[in-house]
C-alpha atoms as a PDB file:
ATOM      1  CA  UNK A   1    -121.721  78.074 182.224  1.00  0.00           C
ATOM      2  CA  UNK A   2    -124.816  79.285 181.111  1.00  0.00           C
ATOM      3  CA  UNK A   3    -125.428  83.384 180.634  1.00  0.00           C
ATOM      4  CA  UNK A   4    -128.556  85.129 182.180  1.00  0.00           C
ATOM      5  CA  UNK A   5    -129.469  88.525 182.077  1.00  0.00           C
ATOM      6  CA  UNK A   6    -132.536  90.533 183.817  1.00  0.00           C
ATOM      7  CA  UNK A   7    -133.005  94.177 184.648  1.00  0.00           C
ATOM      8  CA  UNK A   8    -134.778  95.406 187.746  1.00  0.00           C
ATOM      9  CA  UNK A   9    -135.780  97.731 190.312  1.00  0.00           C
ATOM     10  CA  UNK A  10    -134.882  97.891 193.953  1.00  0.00           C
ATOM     11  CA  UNK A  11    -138.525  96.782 194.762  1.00  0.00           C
ATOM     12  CA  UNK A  12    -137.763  93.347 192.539  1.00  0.00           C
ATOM     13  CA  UNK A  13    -134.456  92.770 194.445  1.00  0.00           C
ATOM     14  CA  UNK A  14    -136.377  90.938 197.055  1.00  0.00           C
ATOM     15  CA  UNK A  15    -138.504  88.801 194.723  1.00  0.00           C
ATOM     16  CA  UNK A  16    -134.991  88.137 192.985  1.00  0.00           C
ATOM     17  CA  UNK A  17    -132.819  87.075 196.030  1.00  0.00           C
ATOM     18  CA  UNK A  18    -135.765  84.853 197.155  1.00  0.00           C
ATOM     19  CA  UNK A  19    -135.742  82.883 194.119  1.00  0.00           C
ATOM     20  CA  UNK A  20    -131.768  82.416 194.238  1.00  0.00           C
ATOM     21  CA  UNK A  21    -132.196  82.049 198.126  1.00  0.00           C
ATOM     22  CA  UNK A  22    -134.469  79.228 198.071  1.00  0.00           C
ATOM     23  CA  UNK A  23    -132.795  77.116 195.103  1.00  0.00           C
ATOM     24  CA  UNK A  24    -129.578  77.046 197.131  1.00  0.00           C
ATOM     25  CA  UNK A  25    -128.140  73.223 198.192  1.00  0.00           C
ATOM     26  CA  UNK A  26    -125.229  72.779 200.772  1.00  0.00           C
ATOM     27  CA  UNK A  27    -122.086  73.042 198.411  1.00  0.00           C
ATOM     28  CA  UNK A  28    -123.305  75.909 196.726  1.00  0.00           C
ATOM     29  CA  UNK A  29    -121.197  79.366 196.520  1.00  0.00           C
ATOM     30  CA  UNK A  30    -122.630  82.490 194.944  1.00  0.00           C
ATOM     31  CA  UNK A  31    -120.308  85.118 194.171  1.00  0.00           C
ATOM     32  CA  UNK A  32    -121.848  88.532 194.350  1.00  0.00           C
ATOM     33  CA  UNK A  33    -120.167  91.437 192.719  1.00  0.00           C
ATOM     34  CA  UNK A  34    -120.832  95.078 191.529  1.00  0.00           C
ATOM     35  CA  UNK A  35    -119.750  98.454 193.179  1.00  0.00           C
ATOM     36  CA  UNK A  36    -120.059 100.040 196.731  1.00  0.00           C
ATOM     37  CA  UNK A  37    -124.186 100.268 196.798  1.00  0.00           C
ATOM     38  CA  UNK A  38    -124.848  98.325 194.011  1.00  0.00           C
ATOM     39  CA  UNK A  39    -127.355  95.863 195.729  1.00  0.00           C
ATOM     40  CA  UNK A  40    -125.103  92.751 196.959  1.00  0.00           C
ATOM     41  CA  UNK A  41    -126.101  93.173 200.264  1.00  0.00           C
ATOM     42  CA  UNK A  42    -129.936  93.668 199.251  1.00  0.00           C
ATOM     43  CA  UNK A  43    -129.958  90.534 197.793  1.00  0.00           C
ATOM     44  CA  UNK A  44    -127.808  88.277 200.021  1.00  0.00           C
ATOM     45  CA  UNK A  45    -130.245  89.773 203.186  1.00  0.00           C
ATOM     46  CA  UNK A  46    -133.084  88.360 200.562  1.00  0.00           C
ATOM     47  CA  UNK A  47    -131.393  84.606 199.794  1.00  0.00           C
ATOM     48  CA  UNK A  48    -131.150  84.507 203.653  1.00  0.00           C
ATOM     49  CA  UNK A  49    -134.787  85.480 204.376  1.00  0.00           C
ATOM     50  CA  UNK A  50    -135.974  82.980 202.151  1.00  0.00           C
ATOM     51  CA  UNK A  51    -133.995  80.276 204.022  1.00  0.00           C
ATOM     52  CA  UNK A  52    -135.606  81.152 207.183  1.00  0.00           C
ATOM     53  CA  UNK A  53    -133.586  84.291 209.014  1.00  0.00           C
ATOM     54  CA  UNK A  54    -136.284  86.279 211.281  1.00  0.00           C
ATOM     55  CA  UNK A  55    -134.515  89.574 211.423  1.00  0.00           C
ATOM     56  CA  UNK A  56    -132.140  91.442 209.183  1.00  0.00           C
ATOM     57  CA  UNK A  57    -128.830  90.048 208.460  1.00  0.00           C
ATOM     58  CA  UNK A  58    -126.187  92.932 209.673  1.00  0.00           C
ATOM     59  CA  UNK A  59    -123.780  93.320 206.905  1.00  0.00           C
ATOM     60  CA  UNK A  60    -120.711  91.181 207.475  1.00  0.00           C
ATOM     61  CA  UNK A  61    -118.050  94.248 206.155  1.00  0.00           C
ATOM     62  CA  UNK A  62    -116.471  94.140 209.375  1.00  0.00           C
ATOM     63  CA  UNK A  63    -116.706  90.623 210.278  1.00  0.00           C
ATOM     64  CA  UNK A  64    -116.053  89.598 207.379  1.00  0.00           C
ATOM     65  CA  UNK A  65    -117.819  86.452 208.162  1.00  0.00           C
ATOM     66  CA  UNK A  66    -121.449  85.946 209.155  1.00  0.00           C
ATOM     67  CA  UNK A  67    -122.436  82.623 209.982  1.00  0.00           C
ATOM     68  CA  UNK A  68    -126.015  81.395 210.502  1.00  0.00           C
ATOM     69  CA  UNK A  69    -126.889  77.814 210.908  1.00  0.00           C
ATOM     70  CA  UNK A  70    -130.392  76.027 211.831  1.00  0.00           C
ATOM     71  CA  UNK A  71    -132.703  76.442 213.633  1.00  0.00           C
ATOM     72  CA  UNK A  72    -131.492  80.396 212.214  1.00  0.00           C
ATOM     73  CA  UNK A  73    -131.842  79.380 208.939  1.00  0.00           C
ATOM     74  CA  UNK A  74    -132.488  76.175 207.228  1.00  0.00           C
ATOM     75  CA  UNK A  75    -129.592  75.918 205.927  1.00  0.00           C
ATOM     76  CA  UNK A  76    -126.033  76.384 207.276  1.00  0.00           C
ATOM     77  CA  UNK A  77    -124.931  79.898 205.139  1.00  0.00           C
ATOM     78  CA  UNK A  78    -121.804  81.671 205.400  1.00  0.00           C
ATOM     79  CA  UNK A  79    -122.067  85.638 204.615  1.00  0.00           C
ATOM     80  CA  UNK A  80    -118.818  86.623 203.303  1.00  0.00           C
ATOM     81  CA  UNK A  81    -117.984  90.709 202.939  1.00  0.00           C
ATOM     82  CA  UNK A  82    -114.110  90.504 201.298  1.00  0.00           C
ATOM     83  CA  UNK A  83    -114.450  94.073 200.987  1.00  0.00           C
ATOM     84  CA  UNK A  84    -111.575  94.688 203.494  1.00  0.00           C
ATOM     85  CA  UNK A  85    -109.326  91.786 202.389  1.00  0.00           C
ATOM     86  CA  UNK A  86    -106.142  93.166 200.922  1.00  0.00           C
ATOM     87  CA  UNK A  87    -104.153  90.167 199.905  1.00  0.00           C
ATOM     88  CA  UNK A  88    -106.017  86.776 198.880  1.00  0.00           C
ATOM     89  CA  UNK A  89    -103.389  85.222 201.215  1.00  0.00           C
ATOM     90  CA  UNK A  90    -105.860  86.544 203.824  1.00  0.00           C
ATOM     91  CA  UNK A  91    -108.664  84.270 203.124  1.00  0.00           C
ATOM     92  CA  UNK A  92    -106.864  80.832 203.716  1.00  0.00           C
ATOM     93  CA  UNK A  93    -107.672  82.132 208.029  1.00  0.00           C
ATOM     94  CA  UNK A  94    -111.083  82.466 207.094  1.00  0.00           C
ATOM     95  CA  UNK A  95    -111.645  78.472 206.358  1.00  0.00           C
ATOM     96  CA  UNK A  96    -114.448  79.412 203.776  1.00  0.00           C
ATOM     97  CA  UNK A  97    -114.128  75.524 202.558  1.00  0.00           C
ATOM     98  CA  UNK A  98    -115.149  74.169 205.560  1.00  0.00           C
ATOM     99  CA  UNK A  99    -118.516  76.122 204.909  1.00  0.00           C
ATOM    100  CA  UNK A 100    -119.216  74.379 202.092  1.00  0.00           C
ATOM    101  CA  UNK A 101    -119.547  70.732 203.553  1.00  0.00           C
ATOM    102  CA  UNK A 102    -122.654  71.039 204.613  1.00  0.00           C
ATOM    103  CA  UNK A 103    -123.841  74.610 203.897  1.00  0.00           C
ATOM    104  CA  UNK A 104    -123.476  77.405 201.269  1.00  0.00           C
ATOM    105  CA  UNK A 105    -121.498  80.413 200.988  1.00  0.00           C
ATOM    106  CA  UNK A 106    -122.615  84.278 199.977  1.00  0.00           C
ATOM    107  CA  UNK A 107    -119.669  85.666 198.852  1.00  0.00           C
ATOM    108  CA  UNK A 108    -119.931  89.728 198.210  1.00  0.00           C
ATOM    109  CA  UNK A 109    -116.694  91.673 196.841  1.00  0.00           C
ATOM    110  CA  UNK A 110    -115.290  88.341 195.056  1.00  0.00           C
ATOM    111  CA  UNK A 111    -112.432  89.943 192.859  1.00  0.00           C
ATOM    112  CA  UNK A 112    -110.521  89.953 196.429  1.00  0.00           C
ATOM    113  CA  UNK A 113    -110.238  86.189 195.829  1.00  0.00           C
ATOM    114  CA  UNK A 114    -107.485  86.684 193.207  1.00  0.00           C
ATOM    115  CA  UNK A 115    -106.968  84.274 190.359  1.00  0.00           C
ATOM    116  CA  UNK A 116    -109.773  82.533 189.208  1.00  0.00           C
ATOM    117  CA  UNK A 117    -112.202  83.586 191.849  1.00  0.00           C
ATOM    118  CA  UNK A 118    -114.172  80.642 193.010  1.00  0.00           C
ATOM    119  CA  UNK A 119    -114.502  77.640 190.321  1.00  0.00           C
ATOM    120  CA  UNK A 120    -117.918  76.401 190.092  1.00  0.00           C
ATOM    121  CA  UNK A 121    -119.525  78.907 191.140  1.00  0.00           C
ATOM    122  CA  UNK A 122    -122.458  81.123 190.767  1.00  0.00           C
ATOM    123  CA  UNK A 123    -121.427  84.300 189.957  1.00  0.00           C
ATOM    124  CA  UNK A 124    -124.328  87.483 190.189  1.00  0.00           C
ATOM    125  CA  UNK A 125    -122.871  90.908 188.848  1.00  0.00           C
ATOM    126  CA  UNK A 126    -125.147  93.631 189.428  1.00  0.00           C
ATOM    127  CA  UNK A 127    -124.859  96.931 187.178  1.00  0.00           C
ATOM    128  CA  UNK A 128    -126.813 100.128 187.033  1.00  0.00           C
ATOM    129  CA  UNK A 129    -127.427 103.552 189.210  1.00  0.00           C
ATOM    130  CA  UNK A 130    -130.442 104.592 190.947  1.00  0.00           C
ATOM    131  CA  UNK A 131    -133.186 102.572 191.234  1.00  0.00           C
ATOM    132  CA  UNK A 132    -132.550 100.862 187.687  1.00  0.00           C
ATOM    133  CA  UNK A 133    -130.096  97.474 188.223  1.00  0.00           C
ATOM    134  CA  UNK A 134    -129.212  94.824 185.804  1.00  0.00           C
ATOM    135  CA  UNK A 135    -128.057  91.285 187.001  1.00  0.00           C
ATOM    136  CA  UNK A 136    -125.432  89.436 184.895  1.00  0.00           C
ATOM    137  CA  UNK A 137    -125.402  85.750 186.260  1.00  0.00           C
ATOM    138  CA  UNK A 138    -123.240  83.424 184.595  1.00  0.00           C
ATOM    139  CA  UNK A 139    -124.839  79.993 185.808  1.00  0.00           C
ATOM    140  CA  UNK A 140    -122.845  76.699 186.162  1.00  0.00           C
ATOM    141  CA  UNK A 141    -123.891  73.613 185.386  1.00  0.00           C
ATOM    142  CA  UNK A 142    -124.359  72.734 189.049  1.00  0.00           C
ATOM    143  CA  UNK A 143    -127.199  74.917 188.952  1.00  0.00           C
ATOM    144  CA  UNK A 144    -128.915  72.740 186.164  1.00  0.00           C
ATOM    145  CA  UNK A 145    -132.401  73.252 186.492  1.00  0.00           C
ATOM    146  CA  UNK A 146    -132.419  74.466 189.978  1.00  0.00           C
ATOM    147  CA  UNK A 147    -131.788  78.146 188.265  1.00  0.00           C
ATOM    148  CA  UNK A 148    -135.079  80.042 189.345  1.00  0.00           C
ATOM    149  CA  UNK A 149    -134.799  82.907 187.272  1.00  0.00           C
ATOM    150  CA  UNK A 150    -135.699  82.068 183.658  1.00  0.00           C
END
């Protein structure tokens, strides 16, 4: 794992979540975290603009999962809110895995996976109030030189 750290404003959280958006390869997961309005949401819509989605992505909170898939997107992306999980016994009905075969995972509220979160992945933590925001990625290996943000 390789540490990265950039601060921003709201109006760069676009330009950011493109970057991320459009370096992602089926297998990927990125694990989003920070608190209620920090920006996960901002900047998952943004990764799944850049891979093709017209509209606005709704926020998956009460679904929990959002699935788009070609010709939506060009690439098959699962939008994951674990906000309402309670108990990471929950998640094994979800079938998040099978996601992952040929498609990628957004993963927003991650400390509701309990243990070790997710291993291997990309994991975004985004800090600050207002209109000032810091991400904190800590970038594995996977990402190699695929990591747009440098």
């Amino acid at each position: 794992m390789t540490g990265f750290s950039v601060r921003y404003d709201l109006a760069d959280a676009e330009r950011i979540g493109a970057a991320i958006g459009a370096a992602l390869a089926a297998g990927d997961v990125v694990l989003l975290s920070g608190d209620l309005g920090a920006g996960k949401t901002t900047l998952a819509r943004a990764m799944l603009k850049a891979r093709g989605l017209a509209g606005e992505a709704p926020s998956p909170t009460f679904a929990i999962v959002q699935p788009y898939a070609p010709p939506e997107t060009d690439l098959p992306i699962a939008h994951v809110d674990l906000y309402r999980i309670e108990d990471a016994d929950e998640l094994i009905e979800l079938g998040l895995d099978d996601y992952l075969y040929d498609g990628a995972l957004l993963i927003e509220w991650p400390e509701r996976l309990g243990g070790e979160g997710w291993p291997g992945a990309l994991l975004l933590r985004i800090s600050g109030v207002g209109d000032a925001r810091v991400l904190t990625a800590a970038v594995p290996t996977s990402w190699g030189s695929r990591w747009p943000l440098r």
